[in-house]
C-alpha atoms as a PDB file:
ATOM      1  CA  UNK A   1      78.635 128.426 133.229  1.00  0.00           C
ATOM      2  CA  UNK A   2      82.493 129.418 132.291  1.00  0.00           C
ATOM      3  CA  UNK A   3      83.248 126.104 132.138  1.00  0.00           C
ATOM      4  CA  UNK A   4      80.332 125.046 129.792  1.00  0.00           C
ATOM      5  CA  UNK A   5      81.240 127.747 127.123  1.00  0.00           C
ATOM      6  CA  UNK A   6      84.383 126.540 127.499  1.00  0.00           C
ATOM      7  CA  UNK A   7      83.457 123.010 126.174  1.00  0.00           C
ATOM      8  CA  UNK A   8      80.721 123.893 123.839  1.00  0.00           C
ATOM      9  CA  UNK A   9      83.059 126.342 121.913  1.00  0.00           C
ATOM     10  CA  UNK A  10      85.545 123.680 120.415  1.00  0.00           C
ATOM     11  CA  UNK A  11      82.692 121.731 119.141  1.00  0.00           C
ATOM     12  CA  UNK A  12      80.894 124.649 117.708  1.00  0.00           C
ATOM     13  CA  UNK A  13      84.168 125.941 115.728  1.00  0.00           C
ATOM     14  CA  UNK A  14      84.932 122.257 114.686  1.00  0.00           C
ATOM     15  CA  UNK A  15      80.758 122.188 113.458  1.00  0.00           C
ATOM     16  CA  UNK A  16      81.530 125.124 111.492  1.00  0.00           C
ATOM     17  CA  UNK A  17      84.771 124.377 110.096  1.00  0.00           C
ATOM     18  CA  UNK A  18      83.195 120.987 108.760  1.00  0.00           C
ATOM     19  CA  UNK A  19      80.245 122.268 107.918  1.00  0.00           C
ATOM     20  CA  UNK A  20      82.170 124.976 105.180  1.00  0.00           C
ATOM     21  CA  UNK A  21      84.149 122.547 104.634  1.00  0.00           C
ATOM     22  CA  UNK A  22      81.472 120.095 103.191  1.00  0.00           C
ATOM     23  CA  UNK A  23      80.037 123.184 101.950  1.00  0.00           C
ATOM     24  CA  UNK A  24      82.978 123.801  99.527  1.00  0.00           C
ATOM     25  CA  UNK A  25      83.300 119.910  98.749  1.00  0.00           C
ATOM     26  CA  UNK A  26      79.644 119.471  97.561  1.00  0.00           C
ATOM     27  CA  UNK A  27      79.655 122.895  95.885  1.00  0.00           C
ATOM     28  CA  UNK A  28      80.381 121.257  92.496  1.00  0.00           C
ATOM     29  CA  UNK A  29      77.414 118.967  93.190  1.00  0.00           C
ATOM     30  CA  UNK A  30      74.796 121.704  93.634  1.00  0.00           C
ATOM     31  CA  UNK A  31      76.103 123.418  90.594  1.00  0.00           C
ATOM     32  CA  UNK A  32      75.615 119.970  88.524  1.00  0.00           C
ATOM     33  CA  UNK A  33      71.922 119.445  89.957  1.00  0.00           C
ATOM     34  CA  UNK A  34      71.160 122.882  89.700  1.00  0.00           C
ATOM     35  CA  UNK A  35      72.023 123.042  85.405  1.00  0.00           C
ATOM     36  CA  UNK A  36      70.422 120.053  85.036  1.00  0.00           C
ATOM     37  CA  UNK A  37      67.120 121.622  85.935  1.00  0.00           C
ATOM     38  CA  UNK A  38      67.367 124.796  84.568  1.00  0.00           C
ATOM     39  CA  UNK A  39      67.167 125.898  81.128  1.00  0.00           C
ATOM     40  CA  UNK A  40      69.635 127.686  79.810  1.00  0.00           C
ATOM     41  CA  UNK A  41      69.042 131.578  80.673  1.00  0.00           C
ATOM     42  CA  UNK A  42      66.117 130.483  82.431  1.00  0.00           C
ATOM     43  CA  UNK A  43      64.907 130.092  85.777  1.00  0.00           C
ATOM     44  CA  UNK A  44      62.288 127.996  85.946  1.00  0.00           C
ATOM     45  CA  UNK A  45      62.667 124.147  86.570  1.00  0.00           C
ATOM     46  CA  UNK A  46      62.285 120.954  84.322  1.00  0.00           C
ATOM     47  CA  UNK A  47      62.438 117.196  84.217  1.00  0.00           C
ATOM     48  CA  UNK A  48      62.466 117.445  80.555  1.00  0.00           C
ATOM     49  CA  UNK A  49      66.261 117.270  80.100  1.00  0.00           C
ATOM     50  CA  UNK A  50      66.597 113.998  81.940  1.00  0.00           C
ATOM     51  CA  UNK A  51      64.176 112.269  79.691  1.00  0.00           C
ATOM     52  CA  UNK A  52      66.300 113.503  76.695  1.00  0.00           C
ATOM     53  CA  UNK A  53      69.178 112.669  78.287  1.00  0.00           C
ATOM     54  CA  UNK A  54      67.802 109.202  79.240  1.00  0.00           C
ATOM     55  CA  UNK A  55      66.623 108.350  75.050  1.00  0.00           C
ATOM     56  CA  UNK A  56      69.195 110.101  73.240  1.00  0.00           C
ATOM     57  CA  UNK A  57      72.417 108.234  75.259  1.00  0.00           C
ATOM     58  CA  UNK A  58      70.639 104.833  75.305  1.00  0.00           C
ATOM     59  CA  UNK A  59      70.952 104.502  79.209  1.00  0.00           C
ATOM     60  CA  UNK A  60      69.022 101.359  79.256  1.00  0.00           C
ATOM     61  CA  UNK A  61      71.529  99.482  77.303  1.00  0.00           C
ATOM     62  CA  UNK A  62      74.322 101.352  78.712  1.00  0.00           C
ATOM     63  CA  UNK A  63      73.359 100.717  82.532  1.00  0.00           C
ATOM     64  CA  UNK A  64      72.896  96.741  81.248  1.00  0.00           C
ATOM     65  CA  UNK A  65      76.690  96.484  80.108  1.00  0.00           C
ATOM     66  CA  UNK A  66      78.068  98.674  83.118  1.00  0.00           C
ATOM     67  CA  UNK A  67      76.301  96.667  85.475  1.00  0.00           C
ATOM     68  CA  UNK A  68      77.121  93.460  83.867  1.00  0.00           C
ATOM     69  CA  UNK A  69      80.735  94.165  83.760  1.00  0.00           C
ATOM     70  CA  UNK A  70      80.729  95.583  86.716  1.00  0.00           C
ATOM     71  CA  UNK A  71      79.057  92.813  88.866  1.00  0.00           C
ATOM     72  CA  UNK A  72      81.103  89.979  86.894  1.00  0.00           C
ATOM     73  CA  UNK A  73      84.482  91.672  87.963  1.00  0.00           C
ATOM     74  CA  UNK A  74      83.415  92.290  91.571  1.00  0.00           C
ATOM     75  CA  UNK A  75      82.394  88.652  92.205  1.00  0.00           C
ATOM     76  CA  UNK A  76      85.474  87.402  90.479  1.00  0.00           C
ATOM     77  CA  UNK A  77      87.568  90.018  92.028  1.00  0.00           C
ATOM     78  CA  UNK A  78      86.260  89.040  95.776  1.00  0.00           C
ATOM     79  CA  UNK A  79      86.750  85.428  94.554  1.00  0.00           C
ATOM     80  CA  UNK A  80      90.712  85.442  93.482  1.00  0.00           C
ATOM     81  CA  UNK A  81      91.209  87.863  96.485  1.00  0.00           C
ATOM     82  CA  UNK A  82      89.994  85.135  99.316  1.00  0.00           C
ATOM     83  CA  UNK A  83      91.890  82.891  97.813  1.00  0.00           C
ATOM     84  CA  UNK A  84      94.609  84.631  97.323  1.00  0.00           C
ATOM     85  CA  UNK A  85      94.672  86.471 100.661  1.00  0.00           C
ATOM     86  CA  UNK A  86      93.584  82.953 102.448  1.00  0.00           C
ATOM     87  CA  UNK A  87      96.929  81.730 101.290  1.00  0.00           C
ATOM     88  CA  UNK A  88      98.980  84.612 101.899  1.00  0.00           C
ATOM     89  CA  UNK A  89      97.597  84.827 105.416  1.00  0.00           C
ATOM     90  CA  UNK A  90      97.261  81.304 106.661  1.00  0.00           C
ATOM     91  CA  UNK A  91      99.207  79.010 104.773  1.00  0.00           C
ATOM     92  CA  UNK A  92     103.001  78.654 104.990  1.00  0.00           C
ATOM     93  CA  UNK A  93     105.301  78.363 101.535  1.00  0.00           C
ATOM     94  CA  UNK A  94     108.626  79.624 100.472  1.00  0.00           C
ATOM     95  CA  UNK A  95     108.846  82.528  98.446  1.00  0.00           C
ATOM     96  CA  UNK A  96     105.314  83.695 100.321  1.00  0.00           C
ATOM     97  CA  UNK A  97     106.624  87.276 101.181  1.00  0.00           C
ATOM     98  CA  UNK A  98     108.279  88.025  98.048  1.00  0.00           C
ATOM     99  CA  UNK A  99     104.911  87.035  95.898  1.00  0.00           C
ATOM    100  CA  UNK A 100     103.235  89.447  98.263  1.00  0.00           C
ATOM    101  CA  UNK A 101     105.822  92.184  97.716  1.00  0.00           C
ATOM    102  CA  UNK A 102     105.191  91.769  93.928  1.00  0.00           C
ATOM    103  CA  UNK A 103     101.174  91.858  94.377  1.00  0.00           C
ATOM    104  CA  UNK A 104     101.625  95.035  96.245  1.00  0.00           C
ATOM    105  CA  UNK A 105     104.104  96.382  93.364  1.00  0.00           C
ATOM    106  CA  UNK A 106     101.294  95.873  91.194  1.00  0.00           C
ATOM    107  CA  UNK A 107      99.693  98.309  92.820  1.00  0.00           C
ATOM    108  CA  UNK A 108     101.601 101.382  91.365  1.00  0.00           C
ATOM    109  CA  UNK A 109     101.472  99.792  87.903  1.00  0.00           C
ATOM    110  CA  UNK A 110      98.290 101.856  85.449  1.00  0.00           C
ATOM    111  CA  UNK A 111      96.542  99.587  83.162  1.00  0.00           C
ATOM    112  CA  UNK A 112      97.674 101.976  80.726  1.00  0.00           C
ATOM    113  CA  UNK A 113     101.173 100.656  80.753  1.00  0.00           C
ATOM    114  CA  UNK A 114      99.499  97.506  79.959  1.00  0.00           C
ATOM    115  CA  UNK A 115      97.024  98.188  77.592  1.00  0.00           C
ATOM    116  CA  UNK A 116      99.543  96.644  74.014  1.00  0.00           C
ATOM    117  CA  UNK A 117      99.773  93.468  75.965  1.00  0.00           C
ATOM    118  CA  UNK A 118      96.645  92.884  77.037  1.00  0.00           C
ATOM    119  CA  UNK A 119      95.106  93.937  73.810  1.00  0.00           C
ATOM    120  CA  UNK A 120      97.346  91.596  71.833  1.00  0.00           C
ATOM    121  CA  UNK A 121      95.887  88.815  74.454  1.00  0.00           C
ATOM    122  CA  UNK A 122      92.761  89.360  73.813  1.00  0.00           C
ATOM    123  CA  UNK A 123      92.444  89.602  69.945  1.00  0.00           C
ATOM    124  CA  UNK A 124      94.372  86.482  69.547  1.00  0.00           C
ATOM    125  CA  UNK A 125      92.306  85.033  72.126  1.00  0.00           C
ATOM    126  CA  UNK A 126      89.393  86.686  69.661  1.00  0.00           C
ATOM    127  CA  UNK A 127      87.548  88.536  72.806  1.00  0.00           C
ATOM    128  CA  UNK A 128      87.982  91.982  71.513  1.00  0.00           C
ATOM    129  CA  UNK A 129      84.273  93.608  71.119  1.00  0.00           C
ATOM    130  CA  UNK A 130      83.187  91.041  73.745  1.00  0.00           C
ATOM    131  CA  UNK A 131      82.159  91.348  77.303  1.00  0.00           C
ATOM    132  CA  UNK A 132      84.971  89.119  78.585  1.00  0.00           C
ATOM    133  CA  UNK A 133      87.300  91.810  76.714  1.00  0.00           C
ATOM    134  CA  UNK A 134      85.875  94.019  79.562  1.00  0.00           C
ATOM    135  CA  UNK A 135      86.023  91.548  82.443  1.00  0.00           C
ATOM    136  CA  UNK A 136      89.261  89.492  82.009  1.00  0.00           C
ATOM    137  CA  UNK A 137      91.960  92.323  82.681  1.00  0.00           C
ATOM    138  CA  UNK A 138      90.443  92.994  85.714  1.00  0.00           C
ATOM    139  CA  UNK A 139      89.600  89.705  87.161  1.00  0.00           C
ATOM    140  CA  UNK A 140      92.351  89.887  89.852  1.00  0.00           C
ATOM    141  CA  UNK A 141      93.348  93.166  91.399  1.00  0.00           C
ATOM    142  CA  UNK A 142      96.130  93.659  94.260  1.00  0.00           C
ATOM    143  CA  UNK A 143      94.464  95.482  95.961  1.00  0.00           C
ATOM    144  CA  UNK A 144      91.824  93.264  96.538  1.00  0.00           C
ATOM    145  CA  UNK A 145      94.085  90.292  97.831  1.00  0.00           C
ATOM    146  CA  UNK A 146      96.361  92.722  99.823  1.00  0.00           C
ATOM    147  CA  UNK A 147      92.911  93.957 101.762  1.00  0.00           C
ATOM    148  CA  UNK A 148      91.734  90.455 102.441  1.00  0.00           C
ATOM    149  CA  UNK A 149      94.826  89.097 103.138  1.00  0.00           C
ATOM    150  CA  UNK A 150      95.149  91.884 105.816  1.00  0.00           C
ATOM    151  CA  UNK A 151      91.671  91.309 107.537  1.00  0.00           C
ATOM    152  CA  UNK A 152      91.835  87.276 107.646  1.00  0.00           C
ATOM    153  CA  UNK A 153      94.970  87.906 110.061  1.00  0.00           C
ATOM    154  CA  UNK A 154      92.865  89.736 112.140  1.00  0.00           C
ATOM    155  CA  UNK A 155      90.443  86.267 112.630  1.00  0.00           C
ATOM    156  CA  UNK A 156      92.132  84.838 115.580  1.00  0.00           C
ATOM    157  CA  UNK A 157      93.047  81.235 113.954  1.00  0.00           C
ATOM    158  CA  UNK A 158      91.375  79.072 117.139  1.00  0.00           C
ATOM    159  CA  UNK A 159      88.168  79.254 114.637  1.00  0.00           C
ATOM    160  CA  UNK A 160      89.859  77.737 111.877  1.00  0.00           C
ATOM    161  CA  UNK A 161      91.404  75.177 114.154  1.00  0.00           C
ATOM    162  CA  UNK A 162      88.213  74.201 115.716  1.00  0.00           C
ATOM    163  CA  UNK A 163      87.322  73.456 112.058  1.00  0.00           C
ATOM    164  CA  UNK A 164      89.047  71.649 111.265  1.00  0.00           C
ATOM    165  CA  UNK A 165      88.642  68.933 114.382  1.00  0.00           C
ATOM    166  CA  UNK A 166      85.261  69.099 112.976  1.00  0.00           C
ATOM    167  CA  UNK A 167      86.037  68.202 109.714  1.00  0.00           C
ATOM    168  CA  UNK A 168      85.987  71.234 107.467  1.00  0.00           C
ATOM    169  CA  UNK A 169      88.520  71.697 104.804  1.00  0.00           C
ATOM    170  CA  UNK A 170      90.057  75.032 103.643  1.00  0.00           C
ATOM    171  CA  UNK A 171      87.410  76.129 101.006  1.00  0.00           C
ATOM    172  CA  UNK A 172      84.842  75.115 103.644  1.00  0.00           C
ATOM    173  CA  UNK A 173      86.577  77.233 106.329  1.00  0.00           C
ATOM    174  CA  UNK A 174      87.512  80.121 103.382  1.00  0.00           C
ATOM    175  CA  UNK A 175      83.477  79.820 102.601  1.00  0.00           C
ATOM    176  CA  UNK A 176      81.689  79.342 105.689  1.00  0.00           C
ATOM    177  CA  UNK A 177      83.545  81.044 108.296  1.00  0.00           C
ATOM    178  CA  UNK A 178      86.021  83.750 106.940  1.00  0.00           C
ATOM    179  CA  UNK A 179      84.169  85.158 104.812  1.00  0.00           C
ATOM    180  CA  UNK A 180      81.090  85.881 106.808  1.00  0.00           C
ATOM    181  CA  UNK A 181      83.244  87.284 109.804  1.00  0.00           C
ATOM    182  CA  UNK A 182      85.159  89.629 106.849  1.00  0.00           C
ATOM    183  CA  UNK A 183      82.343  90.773 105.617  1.00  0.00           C
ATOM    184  CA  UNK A 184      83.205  94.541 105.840  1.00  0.00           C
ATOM    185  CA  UNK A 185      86.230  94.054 103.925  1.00  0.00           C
ATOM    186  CA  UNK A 186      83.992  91.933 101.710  1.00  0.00           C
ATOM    187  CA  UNK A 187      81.888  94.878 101.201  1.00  0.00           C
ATOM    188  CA  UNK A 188      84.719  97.681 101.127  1.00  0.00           C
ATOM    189  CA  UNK A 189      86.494  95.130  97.979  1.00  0.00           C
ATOM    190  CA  UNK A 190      82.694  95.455  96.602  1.00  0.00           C
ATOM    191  CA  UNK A 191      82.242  99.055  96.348  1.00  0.00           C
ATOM    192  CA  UNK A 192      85.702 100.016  95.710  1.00  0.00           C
ATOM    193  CA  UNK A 193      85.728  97.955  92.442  1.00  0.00           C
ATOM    194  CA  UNK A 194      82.241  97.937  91.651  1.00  0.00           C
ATOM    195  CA  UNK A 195      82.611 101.972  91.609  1.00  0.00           C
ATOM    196  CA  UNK A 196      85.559 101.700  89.738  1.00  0.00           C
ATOM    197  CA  UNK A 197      84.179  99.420  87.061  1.00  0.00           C
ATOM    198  CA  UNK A 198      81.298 101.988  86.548  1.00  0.00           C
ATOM    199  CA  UNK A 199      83.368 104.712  86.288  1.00  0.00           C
ATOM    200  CA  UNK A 200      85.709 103.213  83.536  1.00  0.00           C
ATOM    201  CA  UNK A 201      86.047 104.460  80.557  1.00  0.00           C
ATOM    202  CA  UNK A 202      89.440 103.525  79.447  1.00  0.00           C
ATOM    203  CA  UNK A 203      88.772  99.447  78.687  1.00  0.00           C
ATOM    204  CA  UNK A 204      85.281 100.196  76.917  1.00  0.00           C
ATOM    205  CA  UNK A 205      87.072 102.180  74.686  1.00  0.00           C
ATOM    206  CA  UNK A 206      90.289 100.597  73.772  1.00  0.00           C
ATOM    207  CA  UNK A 207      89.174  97.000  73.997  1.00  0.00           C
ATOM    208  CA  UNK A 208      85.233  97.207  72.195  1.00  0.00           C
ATOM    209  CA  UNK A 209      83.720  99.088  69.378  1.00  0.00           C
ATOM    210  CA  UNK A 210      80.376  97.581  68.833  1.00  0.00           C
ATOM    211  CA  UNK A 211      77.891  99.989  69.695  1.00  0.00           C
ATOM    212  CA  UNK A 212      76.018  96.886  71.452  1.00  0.00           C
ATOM    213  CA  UNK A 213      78.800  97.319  74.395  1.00  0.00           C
ATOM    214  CA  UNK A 214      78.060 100.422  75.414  1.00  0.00           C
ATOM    215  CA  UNK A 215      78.927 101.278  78.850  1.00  0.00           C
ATOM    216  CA  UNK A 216      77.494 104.424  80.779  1.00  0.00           C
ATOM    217  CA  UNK A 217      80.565 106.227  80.668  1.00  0.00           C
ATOM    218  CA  UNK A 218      80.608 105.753  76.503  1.00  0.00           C
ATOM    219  CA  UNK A 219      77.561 107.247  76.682  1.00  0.00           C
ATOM    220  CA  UNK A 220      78.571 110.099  79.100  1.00  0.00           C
ATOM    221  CA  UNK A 221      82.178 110.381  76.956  1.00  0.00           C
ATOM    222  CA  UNK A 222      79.156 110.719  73.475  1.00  0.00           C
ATOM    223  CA  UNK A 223      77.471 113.311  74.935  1.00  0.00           C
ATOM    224  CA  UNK A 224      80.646 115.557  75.885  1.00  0.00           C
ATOM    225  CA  UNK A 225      81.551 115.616  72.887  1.00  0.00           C
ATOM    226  CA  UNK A 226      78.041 116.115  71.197  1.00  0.00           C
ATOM    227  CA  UNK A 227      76.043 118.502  73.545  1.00  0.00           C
ATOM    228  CA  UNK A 228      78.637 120.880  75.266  1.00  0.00           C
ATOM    229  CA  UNK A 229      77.205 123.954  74.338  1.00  0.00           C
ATOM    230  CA  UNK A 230      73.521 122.665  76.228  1.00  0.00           C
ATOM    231  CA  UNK A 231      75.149 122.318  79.826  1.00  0.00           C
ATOM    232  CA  UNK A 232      71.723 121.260  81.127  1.00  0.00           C
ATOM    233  CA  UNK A 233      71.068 118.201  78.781  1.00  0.00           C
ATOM    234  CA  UNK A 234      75.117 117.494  79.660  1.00  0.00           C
ATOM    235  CA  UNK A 235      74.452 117.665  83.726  1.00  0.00           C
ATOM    236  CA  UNK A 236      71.658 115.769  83.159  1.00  0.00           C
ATOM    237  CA  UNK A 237      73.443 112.874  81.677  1.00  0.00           C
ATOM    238  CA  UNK A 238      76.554 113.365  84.160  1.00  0.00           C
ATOM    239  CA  UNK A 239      73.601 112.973  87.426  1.00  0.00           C
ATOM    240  CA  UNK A 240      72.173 110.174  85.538  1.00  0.00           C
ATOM    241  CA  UNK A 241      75.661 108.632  85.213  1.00  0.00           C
ATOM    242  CA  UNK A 242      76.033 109.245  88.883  1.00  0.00           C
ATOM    243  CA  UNK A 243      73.324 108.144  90.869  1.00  0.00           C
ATOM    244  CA  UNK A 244      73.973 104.145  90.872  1.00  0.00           C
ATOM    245  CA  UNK A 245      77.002 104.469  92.466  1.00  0.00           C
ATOM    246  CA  UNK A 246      76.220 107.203  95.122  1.00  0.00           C
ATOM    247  CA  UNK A 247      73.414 105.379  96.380  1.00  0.00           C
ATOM    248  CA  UNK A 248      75.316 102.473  96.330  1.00  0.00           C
ATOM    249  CA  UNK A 249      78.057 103.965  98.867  1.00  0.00           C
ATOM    250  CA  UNK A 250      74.986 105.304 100.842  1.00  0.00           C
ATOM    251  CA  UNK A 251      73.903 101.884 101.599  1.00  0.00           C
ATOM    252  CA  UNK A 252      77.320 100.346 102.285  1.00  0.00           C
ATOM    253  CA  UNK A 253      79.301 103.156 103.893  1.00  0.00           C
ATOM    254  CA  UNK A 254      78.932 101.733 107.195  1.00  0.00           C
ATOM    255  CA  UNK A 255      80.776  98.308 106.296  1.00  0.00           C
ATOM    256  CA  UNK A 256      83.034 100.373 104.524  1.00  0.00           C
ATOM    257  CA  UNK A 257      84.235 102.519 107.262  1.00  0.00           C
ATOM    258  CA  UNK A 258      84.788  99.160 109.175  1.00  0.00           C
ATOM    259  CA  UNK A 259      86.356  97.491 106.611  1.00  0.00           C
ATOM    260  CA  UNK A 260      89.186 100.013 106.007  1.00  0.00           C
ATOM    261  CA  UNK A 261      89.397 100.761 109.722  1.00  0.00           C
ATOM    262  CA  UNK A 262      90.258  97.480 110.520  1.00  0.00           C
ATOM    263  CA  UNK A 263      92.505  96.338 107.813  1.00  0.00           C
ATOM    264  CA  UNK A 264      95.822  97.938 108.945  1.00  0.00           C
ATOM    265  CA  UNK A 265      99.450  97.258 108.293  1.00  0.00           C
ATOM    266  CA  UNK A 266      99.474  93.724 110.253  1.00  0.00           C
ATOM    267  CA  UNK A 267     102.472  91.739 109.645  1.00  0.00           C
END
């Protein structure tokens, strides 16, 4: 009996310590669902300031563009990364180390550093207030090419080899065999930039101003500055915002555990 208090008590003080903690994390959350509910000074509950929220921000259009932008940079991002990371990890080439030290240096480097550059790109490329104004800058990411680049040197090479006896070139190998054996990291590159595309809200609003382009987060910027004295009709719009993307991590948290977990600093 001693000694089954003695194990049970480290997991119960480790289930409570979580659990607070969690508590305290998602505290924010319950406040947020809570005052989107409730009228002000009220109690009671209501769906009404969803549907208000839902007309007056023009979500439809708004969850079009975010989801178009979105989706286009994902693909192309998980595109230039297996490429990219293919080569870095497979393929042998002078100056292969120091390109790879300067795609991880990107990594500290904001977009906001950027931003004259890029915007003198694209308006003499005539793409500002166009959805490739929204795409283009973040087409490639190092990120992306340092993750996959990582995970394809965990793929012991006999499978590439045995390929290529069989005839398979390197976009065939890339296409039909990497890829579907890294398809955690596949995923992880997904959500990380998919998320981060919804949640932008610096390109929408240096690079477009046609109210056509809307993204979600325009809308959510419109209605902090519009409705901040009704808090509900603001949380309302802020859950609204918010939902794509948790449910989106719901369904690929799994891969994206295993994706990150097995992507470590291999030389």
């Amino acid at each position: 009996m001693l000694r089954f208090f003695i194990n049970i008590i480290p997991k119960i003080i480790s289930f409570i310590v979580l659990f607070l903690g969690a508590l305290i994390i998602l505290s924010p959350l319950f406040v947020v669902l809570y005052t989107s509910f409730t009228p002000t000074g009220r109690n009671s509950f209501t769906l009404d300031y969803y549907q208000q929220a839902w007309e007056m921000g023009n979500f439809i259009l708004a969850f079009f563009n975010s989801a178009l932008v979105a989706i286009a940079v994902t693909l192309s991002q998980i595109i230039t990364s297996a490429l990219a990371g293919y080569a870095l990890a497979r393929l042998e080439f002078r100056g292969k180390n120091f390109i790879l030290l300067l795609i991880i240096a990107t990594l500290v480097i904001p977009i906001q550093l950027l931003v004259i550059p890029i915007f003198l790109i694209l308006r003499n490329a005539h793409l500002i207030n166009t959805y490739w104004a929204l795409i283009l800058p973040s087409a490639a990411n190092g990120f992306g090419i340092f993750l996959m680049r990582q995970y394809f040197k965990t793929i012991p090479i006999e499978l590439e080899q045995a390929a290529e006896l069989d005839g398979a070139n390197q976009l065939q190998i890339i296409w039909h065999i990497l890829l579907p054996l890294a398809k955690p990291a596949v995923i992880t590159l997904f959500l990380f930039t998919f998320i981060g595309e919804w949640n932008d809200l610096f390109k929408p609003l240096v690079f477009t101003s046609n109210p056509q382009l809307i993204t979600v987060q325009l809308a959510l910027a419109s209605f902090q500055e519009q409705f901040t004295s009704n808090w509900s009709l603001l949380m309302a719009a802020v859950v609204i915002a918010t939902i794509p993307v948790i449910l989106l991590f719901i369904l690929g948290q799994k891969q994206f555990i295993e994706g990150i977990g097995t992507t470590g600093l291999k030389n």
